[in-house]
Protein backbone atom coordinates (compact mmCIF):
# COMPACT_ATOMS: atom_id res chain seq x y z
CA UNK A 1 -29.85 26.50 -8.12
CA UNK A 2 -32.60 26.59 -5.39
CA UNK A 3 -32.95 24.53 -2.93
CA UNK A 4 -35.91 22.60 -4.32
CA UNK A 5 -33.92 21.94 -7.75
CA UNK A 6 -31.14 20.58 -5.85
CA UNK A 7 -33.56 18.07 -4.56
CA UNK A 8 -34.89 16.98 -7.41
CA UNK A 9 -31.36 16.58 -8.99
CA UNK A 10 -30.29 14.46 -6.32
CA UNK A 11 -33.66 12.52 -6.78
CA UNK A 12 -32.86 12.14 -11.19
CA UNK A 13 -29.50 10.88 -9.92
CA UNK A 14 -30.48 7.63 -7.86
CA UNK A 15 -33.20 7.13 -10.03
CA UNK A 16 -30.65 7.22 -13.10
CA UNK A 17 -27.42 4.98 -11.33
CA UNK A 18 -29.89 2.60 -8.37
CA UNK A 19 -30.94 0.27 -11.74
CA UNK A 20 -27.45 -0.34 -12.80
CA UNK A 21 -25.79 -0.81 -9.56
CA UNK A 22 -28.97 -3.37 -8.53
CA UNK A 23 -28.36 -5.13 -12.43
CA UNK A 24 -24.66 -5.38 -11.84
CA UNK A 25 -25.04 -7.04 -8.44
CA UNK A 26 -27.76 -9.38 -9.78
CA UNK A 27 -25.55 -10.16 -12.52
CA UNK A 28 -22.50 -11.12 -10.76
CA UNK A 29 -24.68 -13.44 -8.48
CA UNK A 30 -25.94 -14.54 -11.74
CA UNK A 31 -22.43 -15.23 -13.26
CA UNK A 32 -21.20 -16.82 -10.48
CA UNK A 33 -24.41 -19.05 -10.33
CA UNK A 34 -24.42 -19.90 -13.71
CA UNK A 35 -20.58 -21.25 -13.69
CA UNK A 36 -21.09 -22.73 -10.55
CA UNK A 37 -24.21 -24.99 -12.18
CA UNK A 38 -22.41 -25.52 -15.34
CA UNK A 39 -19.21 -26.66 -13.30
CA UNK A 40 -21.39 -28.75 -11.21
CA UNK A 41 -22.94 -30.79 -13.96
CA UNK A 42 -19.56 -31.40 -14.84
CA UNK A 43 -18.65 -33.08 -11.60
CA UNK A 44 -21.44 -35.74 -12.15
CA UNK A 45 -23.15 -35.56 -8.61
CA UNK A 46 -23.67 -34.82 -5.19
CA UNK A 47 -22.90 -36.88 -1.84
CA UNK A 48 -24.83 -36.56 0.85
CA UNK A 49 -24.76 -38.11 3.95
CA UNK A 50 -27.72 -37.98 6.92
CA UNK A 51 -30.01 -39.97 8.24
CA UNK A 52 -32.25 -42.58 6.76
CA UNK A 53 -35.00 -39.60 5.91
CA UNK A 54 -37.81 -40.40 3.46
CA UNK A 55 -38.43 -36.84 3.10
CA UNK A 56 -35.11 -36.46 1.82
CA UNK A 57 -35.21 -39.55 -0.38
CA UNK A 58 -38.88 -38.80 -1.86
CA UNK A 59 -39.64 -35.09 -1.86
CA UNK A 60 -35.93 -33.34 -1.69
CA UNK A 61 -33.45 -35.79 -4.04
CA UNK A 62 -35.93 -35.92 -6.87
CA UNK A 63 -36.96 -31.90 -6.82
CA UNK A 64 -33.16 -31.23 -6.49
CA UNK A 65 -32.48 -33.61 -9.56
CA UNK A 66 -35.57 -31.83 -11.69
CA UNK A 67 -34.50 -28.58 -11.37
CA UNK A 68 -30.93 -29.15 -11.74
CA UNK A 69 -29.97 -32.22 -13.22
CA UNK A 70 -27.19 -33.05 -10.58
CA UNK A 71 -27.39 -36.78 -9.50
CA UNK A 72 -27.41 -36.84 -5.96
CA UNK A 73 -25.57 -40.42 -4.05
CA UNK A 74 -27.83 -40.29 -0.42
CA UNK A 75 -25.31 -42.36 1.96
CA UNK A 76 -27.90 -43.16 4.97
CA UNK A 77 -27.47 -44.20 8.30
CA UNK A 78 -26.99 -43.15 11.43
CA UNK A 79 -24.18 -40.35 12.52
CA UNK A 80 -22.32 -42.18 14.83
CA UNK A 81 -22.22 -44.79 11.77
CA UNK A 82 -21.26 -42.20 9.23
CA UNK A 83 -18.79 -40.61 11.48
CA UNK A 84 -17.14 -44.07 11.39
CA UNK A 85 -16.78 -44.63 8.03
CA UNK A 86 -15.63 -41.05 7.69
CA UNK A 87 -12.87 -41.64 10.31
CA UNK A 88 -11.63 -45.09 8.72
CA UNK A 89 -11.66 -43.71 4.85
CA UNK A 90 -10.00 -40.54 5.43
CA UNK A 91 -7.69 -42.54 7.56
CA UNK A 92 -6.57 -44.14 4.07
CA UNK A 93 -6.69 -41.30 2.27
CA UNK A 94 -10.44 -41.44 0.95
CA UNK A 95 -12.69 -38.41 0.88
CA UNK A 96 -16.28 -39.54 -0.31
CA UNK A 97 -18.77 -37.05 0.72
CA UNK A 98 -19.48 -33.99 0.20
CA UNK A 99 -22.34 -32.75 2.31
CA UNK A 100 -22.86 -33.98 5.82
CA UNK A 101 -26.78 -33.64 7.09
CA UNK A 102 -26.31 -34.32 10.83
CA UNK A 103 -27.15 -34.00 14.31
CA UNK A 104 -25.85 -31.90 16.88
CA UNK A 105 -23.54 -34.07 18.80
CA UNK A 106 -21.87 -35.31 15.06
CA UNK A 107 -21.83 -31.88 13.90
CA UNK A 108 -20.02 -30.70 16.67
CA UNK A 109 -18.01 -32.96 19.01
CA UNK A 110 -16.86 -34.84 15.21
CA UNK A 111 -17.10 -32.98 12.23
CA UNK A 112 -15.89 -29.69 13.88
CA UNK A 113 -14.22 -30.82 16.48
CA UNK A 114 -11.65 -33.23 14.47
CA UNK A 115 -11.77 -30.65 11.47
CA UNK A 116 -13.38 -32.71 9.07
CA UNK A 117 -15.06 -29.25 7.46
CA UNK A 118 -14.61 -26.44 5.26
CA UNK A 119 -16.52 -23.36 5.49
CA UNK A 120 -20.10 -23.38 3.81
CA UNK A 121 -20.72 -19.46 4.65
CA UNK A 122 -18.63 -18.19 1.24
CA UNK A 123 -20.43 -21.07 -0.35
CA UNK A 124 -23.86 -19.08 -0.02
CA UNK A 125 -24.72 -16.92 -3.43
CA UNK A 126 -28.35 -16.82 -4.10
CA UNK A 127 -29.88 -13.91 -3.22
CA UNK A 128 -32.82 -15.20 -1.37
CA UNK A 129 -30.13 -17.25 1.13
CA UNK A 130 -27.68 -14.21 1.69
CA UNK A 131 -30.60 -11.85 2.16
CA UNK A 132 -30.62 -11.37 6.48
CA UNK A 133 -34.56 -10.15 6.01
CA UNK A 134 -35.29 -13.51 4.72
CA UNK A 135 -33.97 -15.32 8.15
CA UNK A 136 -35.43 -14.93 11.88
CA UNK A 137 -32.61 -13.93 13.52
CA UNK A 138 -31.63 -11.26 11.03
CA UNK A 139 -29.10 -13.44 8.61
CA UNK A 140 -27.95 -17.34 7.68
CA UNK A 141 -27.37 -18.53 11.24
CA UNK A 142 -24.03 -20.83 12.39
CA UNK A 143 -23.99 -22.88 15.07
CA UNK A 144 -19.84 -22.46 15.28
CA UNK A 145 -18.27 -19.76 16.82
CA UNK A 146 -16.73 -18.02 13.96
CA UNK A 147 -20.15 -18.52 12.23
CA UNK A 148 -18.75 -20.14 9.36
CA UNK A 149 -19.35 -24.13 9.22
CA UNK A 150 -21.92 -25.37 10.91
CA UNK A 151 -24.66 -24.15 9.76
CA UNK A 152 -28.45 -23.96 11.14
CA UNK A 153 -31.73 -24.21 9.16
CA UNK A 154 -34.06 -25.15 11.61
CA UNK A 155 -35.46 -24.13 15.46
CA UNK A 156 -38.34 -25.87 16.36
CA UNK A 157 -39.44 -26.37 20.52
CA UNK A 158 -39.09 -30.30 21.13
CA UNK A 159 -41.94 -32.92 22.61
CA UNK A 160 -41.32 -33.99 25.68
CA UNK A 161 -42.84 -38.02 25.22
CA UNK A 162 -45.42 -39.48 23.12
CA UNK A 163 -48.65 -41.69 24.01
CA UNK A 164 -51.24 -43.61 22.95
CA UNK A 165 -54.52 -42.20 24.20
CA UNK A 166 -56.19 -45.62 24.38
CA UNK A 167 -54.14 -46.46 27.04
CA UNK A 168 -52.53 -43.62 28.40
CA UNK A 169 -54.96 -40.23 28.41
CA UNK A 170 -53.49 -36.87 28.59
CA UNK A 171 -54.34 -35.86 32.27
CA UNK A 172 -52.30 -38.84 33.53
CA UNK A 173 -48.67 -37.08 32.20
CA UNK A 174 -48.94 -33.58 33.61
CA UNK A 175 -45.76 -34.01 35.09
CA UNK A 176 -42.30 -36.28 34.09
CA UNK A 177 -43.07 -37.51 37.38
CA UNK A 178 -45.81 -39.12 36.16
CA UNK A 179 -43.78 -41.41 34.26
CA UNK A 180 -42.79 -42.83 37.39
CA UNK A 181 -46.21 -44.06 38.17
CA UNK A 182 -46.35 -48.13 38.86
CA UNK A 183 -49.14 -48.15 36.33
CA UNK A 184 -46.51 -47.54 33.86
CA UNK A 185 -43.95 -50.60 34.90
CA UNK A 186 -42.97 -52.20 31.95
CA UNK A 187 -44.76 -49.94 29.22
CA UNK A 188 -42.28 -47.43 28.65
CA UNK A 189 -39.71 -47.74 25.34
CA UNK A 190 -37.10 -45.26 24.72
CA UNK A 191 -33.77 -45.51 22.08
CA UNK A 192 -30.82 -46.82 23.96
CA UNK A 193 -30.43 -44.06 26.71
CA UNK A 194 -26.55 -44.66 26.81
CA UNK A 195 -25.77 -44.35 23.22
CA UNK A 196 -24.80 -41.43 21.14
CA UNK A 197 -28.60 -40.10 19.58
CA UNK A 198 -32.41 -39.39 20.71
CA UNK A 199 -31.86 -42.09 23.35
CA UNK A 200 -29.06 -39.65 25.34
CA UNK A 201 -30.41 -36.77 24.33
CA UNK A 202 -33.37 -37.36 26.44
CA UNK A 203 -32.26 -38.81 29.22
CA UNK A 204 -29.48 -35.90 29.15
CA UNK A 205 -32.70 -33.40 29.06
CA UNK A 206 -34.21 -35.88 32.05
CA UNK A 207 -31.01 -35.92 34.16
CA UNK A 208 -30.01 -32.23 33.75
CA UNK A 209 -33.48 -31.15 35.33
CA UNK A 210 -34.77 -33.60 37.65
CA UNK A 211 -31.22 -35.38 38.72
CA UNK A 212 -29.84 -38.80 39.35
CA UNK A 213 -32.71 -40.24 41.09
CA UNK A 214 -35.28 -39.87 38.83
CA UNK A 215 -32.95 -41.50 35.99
CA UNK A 216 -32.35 -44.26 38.14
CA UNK A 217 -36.13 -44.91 38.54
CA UNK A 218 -37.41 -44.08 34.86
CA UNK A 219 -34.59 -46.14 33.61
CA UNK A 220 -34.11 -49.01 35.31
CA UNK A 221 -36.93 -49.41 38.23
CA UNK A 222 -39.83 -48.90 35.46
CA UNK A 223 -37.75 -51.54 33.33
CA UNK A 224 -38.68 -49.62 29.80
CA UNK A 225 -37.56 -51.73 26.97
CA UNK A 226 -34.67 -49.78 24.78
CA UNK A 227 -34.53 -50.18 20.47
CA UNK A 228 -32.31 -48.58 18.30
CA UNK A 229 -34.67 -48.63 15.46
CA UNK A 230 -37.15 -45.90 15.25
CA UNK A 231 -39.81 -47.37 13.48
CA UNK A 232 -40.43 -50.35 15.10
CA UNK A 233 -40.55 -47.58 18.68
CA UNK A 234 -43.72 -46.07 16.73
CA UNK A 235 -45.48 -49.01 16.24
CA UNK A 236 -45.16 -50.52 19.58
CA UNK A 237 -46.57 -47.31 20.25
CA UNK A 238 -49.48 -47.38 17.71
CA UNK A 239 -50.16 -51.17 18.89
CA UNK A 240 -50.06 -50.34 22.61
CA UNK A 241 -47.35 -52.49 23.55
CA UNK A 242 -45.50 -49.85 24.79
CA UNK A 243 -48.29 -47.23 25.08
CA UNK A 244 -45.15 -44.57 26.16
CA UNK A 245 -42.80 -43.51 24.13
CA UNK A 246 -39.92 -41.24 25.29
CA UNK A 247 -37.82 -40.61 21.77
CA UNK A 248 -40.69 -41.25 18.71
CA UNK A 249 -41.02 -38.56 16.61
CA UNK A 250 -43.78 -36.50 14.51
CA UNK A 251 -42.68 -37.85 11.39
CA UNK A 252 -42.84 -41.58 12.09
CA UNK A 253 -45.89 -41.11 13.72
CA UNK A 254 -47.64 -39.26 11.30
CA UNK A 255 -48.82 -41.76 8.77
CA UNK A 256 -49.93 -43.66 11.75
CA UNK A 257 -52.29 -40.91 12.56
CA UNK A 258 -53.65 -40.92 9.65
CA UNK A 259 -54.92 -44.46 9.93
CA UNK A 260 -56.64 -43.73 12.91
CA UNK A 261 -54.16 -44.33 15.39
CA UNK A 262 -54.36 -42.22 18.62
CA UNK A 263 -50.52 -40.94 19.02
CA UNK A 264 -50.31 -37.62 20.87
CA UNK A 265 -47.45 -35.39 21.54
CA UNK A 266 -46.73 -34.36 25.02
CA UNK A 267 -44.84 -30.72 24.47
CA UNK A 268 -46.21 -29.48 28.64
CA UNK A 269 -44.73 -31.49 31.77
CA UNK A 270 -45.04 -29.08 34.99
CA UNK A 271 -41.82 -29.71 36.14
CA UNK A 272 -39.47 -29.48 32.76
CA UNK A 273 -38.69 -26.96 30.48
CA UNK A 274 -38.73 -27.33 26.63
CA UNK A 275 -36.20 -27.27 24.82
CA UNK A 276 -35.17 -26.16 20.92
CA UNK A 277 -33.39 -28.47 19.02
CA UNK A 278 -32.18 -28.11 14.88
CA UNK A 279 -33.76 -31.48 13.98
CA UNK A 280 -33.73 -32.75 11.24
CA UNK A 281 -30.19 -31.99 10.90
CA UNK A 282 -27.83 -29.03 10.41
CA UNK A 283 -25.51 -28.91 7.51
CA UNK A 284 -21.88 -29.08 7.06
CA UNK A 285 -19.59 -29.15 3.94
CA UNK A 286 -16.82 -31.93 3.71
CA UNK A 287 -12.91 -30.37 3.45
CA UNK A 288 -11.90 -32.58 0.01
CA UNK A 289 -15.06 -32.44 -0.82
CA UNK A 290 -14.70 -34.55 -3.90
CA UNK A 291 -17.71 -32.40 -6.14
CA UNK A 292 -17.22 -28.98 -4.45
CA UNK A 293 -19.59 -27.16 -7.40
CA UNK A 294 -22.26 -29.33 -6.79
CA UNK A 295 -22.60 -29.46 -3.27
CA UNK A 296 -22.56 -25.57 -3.74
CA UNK A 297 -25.42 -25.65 -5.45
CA UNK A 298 -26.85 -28.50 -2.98
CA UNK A 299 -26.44 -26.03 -0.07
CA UNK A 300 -27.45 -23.26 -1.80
CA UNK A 301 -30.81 -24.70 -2.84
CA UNK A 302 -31.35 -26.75 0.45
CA UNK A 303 -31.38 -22.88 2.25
CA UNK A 304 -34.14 -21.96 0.08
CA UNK A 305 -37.72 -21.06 0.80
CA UNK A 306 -38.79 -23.66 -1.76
CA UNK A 307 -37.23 -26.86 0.29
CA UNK A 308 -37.58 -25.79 3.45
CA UNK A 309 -41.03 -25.80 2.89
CA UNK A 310 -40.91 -28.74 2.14
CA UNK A 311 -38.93 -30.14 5.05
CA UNK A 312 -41.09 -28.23 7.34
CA UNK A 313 -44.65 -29.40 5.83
CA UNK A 314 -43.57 -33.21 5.75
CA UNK A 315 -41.45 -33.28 8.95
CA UNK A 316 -42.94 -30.83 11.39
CA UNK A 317 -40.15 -29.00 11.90
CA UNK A 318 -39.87 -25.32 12.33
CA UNK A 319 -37.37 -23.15 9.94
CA UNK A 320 -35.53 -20.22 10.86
CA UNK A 321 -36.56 -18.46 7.16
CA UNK A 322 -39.32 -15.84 7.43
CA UNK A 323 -41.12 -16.43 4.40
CA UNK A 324 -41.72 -20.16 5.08
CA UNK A 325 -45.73 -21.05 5.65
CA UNK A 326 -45.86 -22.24 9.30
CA UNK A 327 -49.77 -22.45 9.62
CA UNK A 328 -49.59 -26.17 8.87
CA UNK A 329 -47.16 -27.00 11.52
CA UNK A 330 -48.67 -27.75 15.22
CA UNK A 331 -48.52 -24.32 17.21
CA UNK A 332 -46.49 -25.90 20.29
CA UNK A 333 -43.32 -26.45 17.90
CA UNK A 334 -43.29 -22.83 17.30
CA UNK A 335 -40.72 -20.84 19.86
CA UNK A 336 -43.04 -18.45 21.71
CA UNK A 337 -42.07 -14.63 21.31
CA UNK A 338 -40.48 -13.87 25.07
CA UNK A 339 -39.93 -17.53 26.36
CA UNK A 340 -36.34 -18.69 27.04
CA UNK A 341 -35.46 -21.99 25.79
CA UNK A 342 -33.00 -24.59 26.37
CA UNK A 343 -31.14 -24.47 22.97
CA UNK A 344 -29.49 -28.03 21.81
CA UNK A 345 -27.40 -26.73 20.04
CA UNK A 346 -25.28 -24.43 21.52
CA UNK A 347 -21.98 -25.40 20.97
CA UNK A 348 -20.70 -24.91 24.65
CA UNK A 349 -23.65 -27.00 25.50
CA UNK A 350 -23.38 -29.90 22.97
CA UNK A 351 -19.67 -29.75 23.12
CA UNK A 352 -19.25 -29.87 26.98
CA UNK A 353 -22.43 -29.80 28.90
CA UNK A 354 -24.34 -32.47 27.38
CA UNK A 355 -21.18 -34.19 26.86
CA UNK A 356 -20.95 -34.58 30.43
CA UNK A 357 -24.64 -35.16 31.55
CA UNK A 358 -24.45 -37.84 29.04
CA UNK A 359 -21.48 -39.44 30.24
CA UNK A 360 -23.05 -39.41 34.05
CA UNK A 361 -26.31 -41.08 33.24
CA UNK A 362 -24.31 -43.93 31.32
CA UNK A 363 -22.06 -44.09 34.76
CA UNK A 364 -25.07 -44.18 36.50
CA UNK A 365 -26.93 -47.04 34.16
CA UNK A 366 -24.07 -48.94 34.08
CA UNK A 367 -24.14 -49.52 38.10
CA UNK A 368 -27.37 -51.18 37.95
């Protein structure tokens, strides 16, 4: 046989067997997926805990119960609060959830940390999920260091404050140090800086690059006035009351904007960094998880191109899939090819680090 025929019988061969080996994986994807759904359905529902997200409650719950007829029980609140609960039911014996959607600092420091999780990695079967060309960095990313539980869907570079430009215009915050300006006495309003959420996260990000001193002024000599509830931060904003905001966010302000309201995000202060953070939540799966089938299929769908898209378009936040439309989304939330950023989620970081800074600024608050 020459040379050329040996070719082409190499060539016959992969065209013959590459079919059947692509048809059997498909179908045992396809197997598994199928008894997985049908096992699911059996269980009833899904429950999901996160935050109180109305693009969870309006867009995600009622696609996920369209396409796959899985009730889904959304237990809101915030994580400290759900961490609570968690901690006094399993305490009895109770294991209600299934699927947590939280923060960083519950994620880590609670869920992992007091081994409230099982893995969600073997829980991921759909092709378009386990496929690494699908995903930035290559594959599914974890946030845990055996890459198994804590899992990320989301990278997006973090404002810095918000304002109203009726009252405060761009060119006056050019620096945090602006924020310091006796103009601004009395017209600042953050979350509570001291407790667990966007109110220590920020002064964490404040404290950890300018130091003590400037906490101590922002917080206490330019007496900003603290809430814990998010909405009523945004419209102070819109209003003017407090014209400075230093923990809104793009998806409470949004529907503001569109009624004319002149809320800008500040993503550039000279003298801070950005930072990326995996808002609006990353996603862990419960140990005893009470419907195991469906929150595999919960998981599995919430990874896909289809609802990502959707959390990106109606919260502003940036995915880590490669096929999601990001020409919507502002430009500064995008990470910048070459440009290091603070990540808030690395574990060493959120476990330990911020941990730390946090604890100092409530030392520090606490003396005044």
């Amino acid at each position: 046989m020459t040379a050329a025929l040996k070719k082409l019988a190499v060539l016959l061969l992969l065209i013959t067997f590459a079919p059947s080996g692509v048809q059997a994986q498909s179908a045992d994807w396809q197997k598994a997926w199928d008894e997985t759904l049908a096992a699911a359905k059996k269980e009833g529902k899904v429950v999901v805990a996160g935050s109180p997200d109305p693009v969870m409650r309006n867009e995600i719950i009622p696609k996920f119960v369209s396409r796959f007829g899985i009730p889904v029980e959304f237990i809101a609140g915030q994580s400290s609060q759900i961490a609570g609960r968690v901690r006094t039911e399993r305490s009895s014996g109770i294991y209600s959830i299934d699927v947590y959607m939280a923060g960083a600092s519950t994620s880590v420091n609670v869920l992992y940390a007091e081994k409230m999780l099982d893995p969600v990695k073997p829980l991921l079967l759909l092709p378009e999920v386990t496929d690494g060309s699908k995903w930035k960095r290559g594959k599914p990313l974890f946030a845990d260091p055996e890459e198994q539980f804590i899992f990320m869907l989301f990278g997006s570079v973090d404002s810095l404050i918000f304002i109203n430009t009726d009252y405060v215009k761009p060119e006056e915050m050019r620096a945090a140090k602006d924020l310091l300006n006796p103009k601004w006495t009395g017209k600042i309003a953050s979350e509570d800086p001291t407790a667990s959420g966007s109110g220590s996260n920020s002064s964490v990000h404040f404290y950890t690059q300018l130091g003590p001193d400037f906490i101590k002024k922002l917080y206490i000599d330019q007496k900003p006035v603290i809430s814990r509830d998010r909405r009523q931060l945004t419209d102070w904003l819109a209003r003017g009351t407090y014209p400075i905001c230093l923990t809104c966010r793009a998806d409470d302000a949004r529907a503001l904007q569109k009624e004319g309201f002149k809320l800008e995000q500040i993503f550039e202060l000279s003298d801070m960094q950005n930072r990326v953070n995996s808002a609006p939540f990353l996603v862990t799966l419960a140990n005893k998880a009470p419907h195991p089938n469906a929150a595999r299929v919960f998981i599995n769908w919430l990874a896909t191109k289809e609802a990502l898209e959707i959390y990106s378009r109606d919260y502003d936040a940036v995915t880590l899939r490669t096929d999601v439309d990001e020409s919507f989304l502002d430009p500064r939330t995008v990470p910048r090819p070459g440009v290091t950023y603070p990540d808030d989620t690395d574990l060493a970081w959120v476990a330990t680090g911020r941990r730390e800074a946090a604890e100092k600024v409530r030392e520090l608050l606490k003396k005044h």
